[in-house]
Protein backbone atom coordinates (compact mmCIF):
# COMPACT_ATOMS: atom_id res chain seq x y z
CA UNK A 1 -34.38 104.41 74.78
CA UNK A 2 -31.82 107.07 74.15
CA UNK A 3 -32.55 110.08 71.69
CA UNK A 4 -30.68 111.08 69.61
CA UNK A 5 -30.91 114.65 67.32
CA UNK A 6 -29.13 114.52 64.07
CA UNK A 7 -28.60 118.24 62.63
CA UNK A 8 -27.91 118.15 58.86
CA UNK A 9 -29.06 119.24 55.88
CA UNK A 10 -28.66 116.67 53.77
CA UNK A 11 -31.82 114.33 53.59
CA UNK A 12 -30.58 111.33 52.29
CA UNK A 13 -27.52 111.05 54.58
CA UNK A 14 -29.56 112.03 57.87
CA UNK A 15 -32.33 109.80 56.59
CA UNK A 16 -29.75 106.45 56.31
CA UNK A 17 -28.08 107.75 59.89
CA UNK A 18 -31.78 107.61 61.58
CA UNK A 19 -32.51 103.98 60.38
CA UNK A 20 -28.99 102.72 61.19
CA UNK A 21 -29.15 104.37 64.85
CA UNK A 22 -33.11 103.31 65.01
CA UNK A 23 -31.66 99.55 64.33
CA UNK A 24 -29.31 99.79 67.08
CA UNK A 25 -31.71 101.20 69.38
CA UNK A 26 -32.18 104.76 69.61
CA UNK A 27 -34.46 106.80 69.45
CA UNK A 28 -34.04 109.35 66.33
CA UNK A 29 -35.47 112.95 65.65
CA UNK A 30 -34.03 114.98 62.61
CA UNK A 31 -33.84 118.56 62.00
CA UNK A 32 -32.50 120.19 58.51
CA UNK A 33 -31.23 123.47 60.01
CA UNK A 34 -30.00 125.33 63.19
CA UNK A 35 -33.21 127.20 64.26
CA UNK A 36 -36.06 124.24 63.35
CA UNK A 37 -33.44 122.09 65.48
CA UNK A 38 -33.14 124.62 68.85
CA UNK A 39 -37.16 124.71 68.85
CA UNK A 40 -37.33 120.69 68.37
CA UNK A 41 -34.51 120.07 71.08
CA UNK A 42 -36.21 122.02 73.80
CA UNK A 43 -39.67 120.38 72.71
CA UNK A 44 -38.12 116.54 72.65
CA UNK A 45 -34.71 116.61 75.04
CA UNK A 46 -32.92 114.41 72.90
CA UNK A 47 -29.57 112.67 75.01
CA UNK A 48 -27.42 113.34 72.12
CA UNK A 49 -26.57 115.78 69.45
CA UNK A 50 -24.72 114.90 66.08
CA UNK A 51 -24.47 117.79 63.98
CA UNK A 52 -23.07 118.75 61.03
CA UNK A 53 -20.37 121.26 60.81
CA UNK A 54 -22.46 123.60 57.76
CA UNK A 55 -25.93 124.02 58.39
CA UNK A 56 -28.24 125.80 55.44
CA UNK A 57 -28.59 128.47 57.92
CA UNK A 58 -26.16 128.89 60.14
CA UNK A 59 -22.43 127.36 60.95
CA UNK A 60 -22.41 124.04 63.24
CA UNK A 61 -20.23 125.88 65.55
CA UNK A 62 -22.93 128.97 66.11
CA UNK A 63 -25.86 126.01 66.64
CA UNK A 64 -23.66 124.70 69.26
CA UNK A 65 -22.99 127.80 71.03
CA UNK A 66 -26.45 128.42 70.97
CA UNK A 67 -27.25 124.70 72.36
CA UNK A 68 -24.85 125.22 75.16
CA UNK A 69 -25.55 128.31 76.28
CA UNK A 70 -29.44 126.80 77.33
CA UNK A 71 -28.97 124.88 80.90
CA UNK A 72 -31.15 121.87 79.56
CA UNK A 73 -28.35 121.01 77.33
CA UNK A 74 -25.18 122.58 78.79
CA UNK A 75 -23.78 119.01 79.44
CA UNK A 76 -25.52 117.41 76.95
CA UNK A 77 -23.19 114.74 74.23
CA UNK A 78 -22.72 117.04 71.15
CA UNK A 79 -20.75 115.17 68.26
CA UNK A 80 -20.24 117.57 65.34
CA UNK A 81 -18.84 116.03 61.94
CA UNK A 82 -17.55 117.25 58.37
CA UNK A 83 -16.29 116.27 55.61
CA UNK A 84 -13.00 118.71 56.15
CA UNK A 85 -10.63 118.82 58.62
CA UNK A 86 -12.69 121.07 61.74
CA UNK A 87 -11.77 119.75 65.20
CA UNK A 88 -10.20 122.27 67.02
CA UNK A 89 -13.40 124.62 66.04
CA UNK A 90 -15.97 122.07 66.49
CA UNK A 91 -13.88 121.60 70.16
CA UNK A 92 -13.82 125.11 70.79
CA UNK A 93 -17.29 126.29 70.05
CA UNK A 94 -18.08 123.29 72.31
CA UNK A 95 -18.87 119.80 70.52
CA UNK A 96 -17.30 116.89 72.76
CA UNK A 97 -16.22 114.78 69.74
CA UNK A 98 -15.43 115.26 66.21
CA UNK A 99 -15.95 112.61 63.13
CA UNK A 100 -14.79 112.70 59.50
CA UNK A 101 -17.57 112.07 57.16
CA UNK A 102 -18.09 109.73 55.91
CA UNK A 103 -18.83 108.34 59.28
CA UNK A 104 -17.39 105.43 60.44
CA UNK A 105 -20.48 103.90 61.92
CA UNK A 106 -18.78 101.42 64.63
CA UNK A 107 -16.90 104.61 66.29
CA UNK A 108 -20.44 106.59 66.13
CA UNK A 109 -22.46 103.87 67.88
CA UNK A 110 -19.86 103.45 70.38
CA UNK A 111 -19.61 107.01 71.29
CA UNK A 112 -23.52 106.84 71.77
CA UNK A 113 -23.32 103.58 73.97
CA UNK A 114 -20.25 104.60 76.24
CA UNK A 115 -21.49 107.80 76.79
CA UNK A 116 -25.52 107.22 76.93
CA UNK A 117 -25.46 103.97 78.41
CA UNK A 118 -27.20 104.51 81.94
């Protein structure tokens, strides 16, 4: 079963994301902020990273930076999302994809299942 991180702040959003992704078959772990999330990454290698663009304690983009520069997760799928137009930073601080919030679920899912299907 893929995992799947989801790196937001906002409860009730990440909350209805985990059981629509845990109904589709992933595997879920949450983390509110950028540092909890970097310590729960390493501990659970999650497949997948979706991750909002403004964290309560740092910037999406920094978190990001900071995923990719560890080798475990250098080419790992990071999908960062906001509610504003920021693709070409999400892009260049790394993130492979970019989603408006709210999220269009069908184009989520099948990001996860083209790129994590194995």
């Amino acid at each position: 079963m893929p995992k799947v991180m989801i790196v937001d702040d906002d409860r009730t959003n990440s909350g209805l994301l985990r059981t629509l992704l845990e109904l589709d078959g992933f595997e879920v772990i949450l983390a509110p902020d950028g540092s909890s999330a970097l310590a729960k990454a390493q501990a659970a290698m999650p497949d997948a990273f979706l991750v909002d663009f403004h964290l309560s304690d740092i910037e999406g983009t920094e978190f990001v930076r900071q995923l990719r520069a560890l080798e475990a997760f250098s080419h790992s799928l990071v999908i960062m999302a906001s509610g504003m137009e920021r693709k070409e930073e999400a892009l260049a601080a790394g993130a492979d994809f970019f989603l408006y919030k709210p999220y269009d679920l069908d184009v989520l899912l099948g990001l996860l299942r083209s790129r994590l299907a194995g």
